[in-house]
Protein backbone atom coordinates (compact mmCIF):
# COMPACT_ATOMS: atom_id res chain seq x y z
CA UNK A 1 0.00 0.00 0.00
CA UNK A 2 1.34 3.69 -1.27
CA UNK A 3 -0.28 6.45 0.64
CA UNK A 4 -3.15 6.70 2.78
CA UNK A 5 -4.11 3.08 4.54
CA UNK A 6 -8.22 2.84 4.67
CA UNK A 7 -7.95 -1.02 4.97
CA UNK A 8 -5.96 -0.88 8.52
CA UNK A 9 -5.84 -4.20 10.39
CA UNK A 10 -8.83 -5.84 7.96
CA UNK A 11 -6.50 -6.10 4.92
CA UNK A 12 -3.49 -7.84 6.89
CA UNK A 13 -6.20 -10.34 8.38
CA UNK A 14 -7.58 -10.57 5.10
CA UNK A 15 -3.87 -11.98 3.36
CA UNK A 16 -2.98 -13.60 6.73
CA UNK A 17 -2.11 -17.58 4.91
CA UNK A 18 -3.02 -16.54 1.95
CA UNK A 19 -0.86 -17.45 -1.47
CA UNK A 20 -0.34 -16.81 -5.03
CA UNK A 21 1.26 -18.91 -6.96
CA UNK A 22 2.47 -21.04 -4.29
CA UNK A 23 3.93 -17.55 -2.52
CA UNK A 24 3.07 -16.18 0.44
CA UNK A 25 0.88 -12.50 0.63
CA UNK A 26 2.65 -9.61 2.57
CA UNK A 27 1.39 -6.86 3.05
CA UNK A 28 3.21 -3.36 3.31
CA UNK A 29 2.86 -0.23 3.96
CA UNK A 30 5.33 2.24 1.88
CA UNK A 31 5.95 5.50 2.71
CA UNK A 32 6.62 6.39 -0.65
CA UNK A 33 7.27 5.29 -4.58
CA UNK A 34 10.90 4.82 -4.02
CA UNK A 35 9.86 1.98 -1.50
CA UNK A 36 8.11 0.28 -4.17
CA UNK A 37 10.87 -2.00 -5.64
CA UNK A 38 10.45 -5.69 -5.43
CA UNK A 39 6.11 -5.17 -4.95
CA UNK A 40 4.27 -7.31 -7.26
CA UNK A 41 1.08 -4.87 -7.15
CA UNK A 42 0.63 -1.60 -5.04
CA UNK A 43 -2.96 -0.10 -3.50
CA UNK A 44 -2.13 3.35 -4.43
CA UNK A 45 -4.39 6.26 -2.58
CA UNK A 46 -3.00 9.58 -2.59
CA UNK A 47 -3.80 12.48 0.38
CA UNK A 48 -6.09 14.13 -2.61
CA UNK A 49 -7.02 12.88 -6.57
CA UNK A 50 -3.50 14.82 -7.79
CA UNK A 51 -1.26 12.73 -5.13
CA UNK A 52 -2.86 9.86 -6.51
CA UNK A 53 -1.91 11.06 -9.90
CA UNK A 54 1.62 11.72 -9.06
CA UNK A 55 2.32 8.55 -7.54
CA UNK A 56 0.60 6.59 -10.78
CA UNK A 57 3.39 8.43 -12.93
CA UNK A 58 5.91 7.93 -10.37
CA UNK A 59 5.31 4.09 -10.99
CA UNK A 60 4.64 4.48 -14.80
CA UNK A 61 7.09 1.80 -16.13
CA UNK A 62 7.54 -0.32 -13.26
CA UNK A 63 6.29 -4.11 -13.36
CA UNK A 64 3.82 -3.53 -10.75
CA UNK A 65 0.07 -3.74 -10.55
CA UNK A 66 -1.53 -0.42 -9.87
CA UNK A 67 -4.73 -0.51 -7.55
CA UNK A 68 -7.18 2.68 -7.13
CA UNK A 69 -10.73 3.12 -6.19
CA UNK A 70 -13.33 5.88 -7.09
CA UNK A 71 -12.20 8.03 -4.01
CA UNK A 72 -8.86 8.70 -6.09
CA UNK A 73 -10.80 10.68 -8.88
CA UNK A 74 -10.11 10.53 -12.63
CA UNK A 75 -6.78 8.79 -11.64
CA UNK A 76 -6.90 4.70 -12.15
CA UNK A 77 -4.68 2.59 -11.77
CA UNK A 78 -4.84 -0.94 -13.57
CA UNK A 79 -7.54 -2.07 -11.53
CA UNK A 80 -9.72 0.60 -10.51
CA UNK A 81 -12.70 -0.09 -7.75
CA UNK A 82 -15.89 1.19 -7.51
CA UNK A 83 -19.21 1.06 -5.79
CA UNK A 84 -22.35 0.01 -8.15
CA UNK A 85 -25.62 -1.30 -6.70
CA UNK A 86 -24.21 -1.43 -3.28
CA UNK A 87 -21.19 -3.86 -4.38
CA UNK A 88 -17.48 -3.44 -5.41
CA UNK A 89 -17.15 -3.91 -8.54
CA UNK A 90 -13.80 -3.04 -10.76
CA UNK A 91 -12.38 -1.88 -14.33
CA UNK A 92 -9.23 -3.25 -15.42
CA UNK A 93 -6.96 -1.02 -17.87
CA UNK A 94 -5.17 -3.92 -19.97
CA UNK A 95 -3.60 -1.88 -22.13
CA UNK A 96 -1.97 0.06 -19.49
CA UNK A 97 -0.95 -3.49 -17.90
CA UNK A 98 0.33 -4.69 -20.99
CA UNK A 99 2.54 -1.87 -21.38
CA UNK A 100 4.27 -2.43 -18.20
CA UNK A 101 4.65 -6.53 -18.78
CA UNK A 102 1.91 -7.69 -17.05
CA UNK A 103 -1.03 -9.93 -18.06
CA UNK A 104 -4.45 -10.00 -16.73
CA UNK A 105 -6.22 -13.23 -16.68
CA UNK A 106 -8.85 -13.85 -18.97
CA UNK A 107 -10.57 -14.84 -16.31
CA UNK A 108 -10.35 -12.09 -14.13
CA UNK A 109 -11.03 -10.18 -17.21
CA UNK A 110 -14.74 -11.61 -17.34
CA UNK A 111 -15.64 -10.30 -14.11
CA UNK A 112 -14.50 -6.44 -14.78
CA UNK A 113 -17.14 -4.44 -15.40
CA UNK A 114 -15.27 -2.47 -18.24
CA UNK A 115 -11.90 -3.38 -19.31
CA UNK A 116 -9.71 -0.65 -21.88
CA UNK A 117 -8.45 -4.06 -24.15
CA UNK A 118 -4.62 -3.52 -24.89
CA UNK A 119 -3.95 -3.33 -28.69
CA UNK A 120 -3.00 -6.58 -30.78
């Protein structure tokens, strides 16, 4: 996580045994982008929308999975949450994951509710 924490305690008790890929889930909380080498995929939420924004270009380039939600304003990261009927639902940016090396599951992919394809 890169910036304000709203998650607190819930989000370490939430990865607590969890794994990926046979890997174990840390969780950690950076006090800045220059913290950010060696994360697989970064929560980033910003004191105000343009914090949010600077730290998204501060990571532009880096392998890492970029994380907003709708409190961070017009700035998304690859996956971007929002609220709809009462339940979290997401948008995934492919293209903007492709351009950093990454590759989003097809079938994570199905459950987005709007997903910018990368080019072929």
């Amino acid at each position: 996580m890169i910036g304000r924490d709203r998650f607190g305690q819930a989000l370490d008790q939430a990865a607590a045994g969890e794994t990926i890929d046979g890997r174990g889930v840390a969780v950690r909380r950076l006090s800045g982008i220059d913290a950010a080498d060696g994360c697989h995929l970064a929560f980033v939420r910003g004191t105000n929308p343009t914090d949010t924004g600077r730290m998204l270009r501060a990571l532009h380039g880096r392998p890492i999975l970029t994380i907003t939600d709708s409190h961070d304003g017009p700035h998304r990261g690859m996956l971007h949450f929002v609220v709809v009927d009462g339940r979290v639902r997401f948008f995934v940016d492919e293209a903007a994951a492709s351009a950093h090396g990454l590759t989003i599951s097809s079938r994570l992919l199905a459950l987005a509710i709007g997903v910018r394809q990368r080019r072929s």
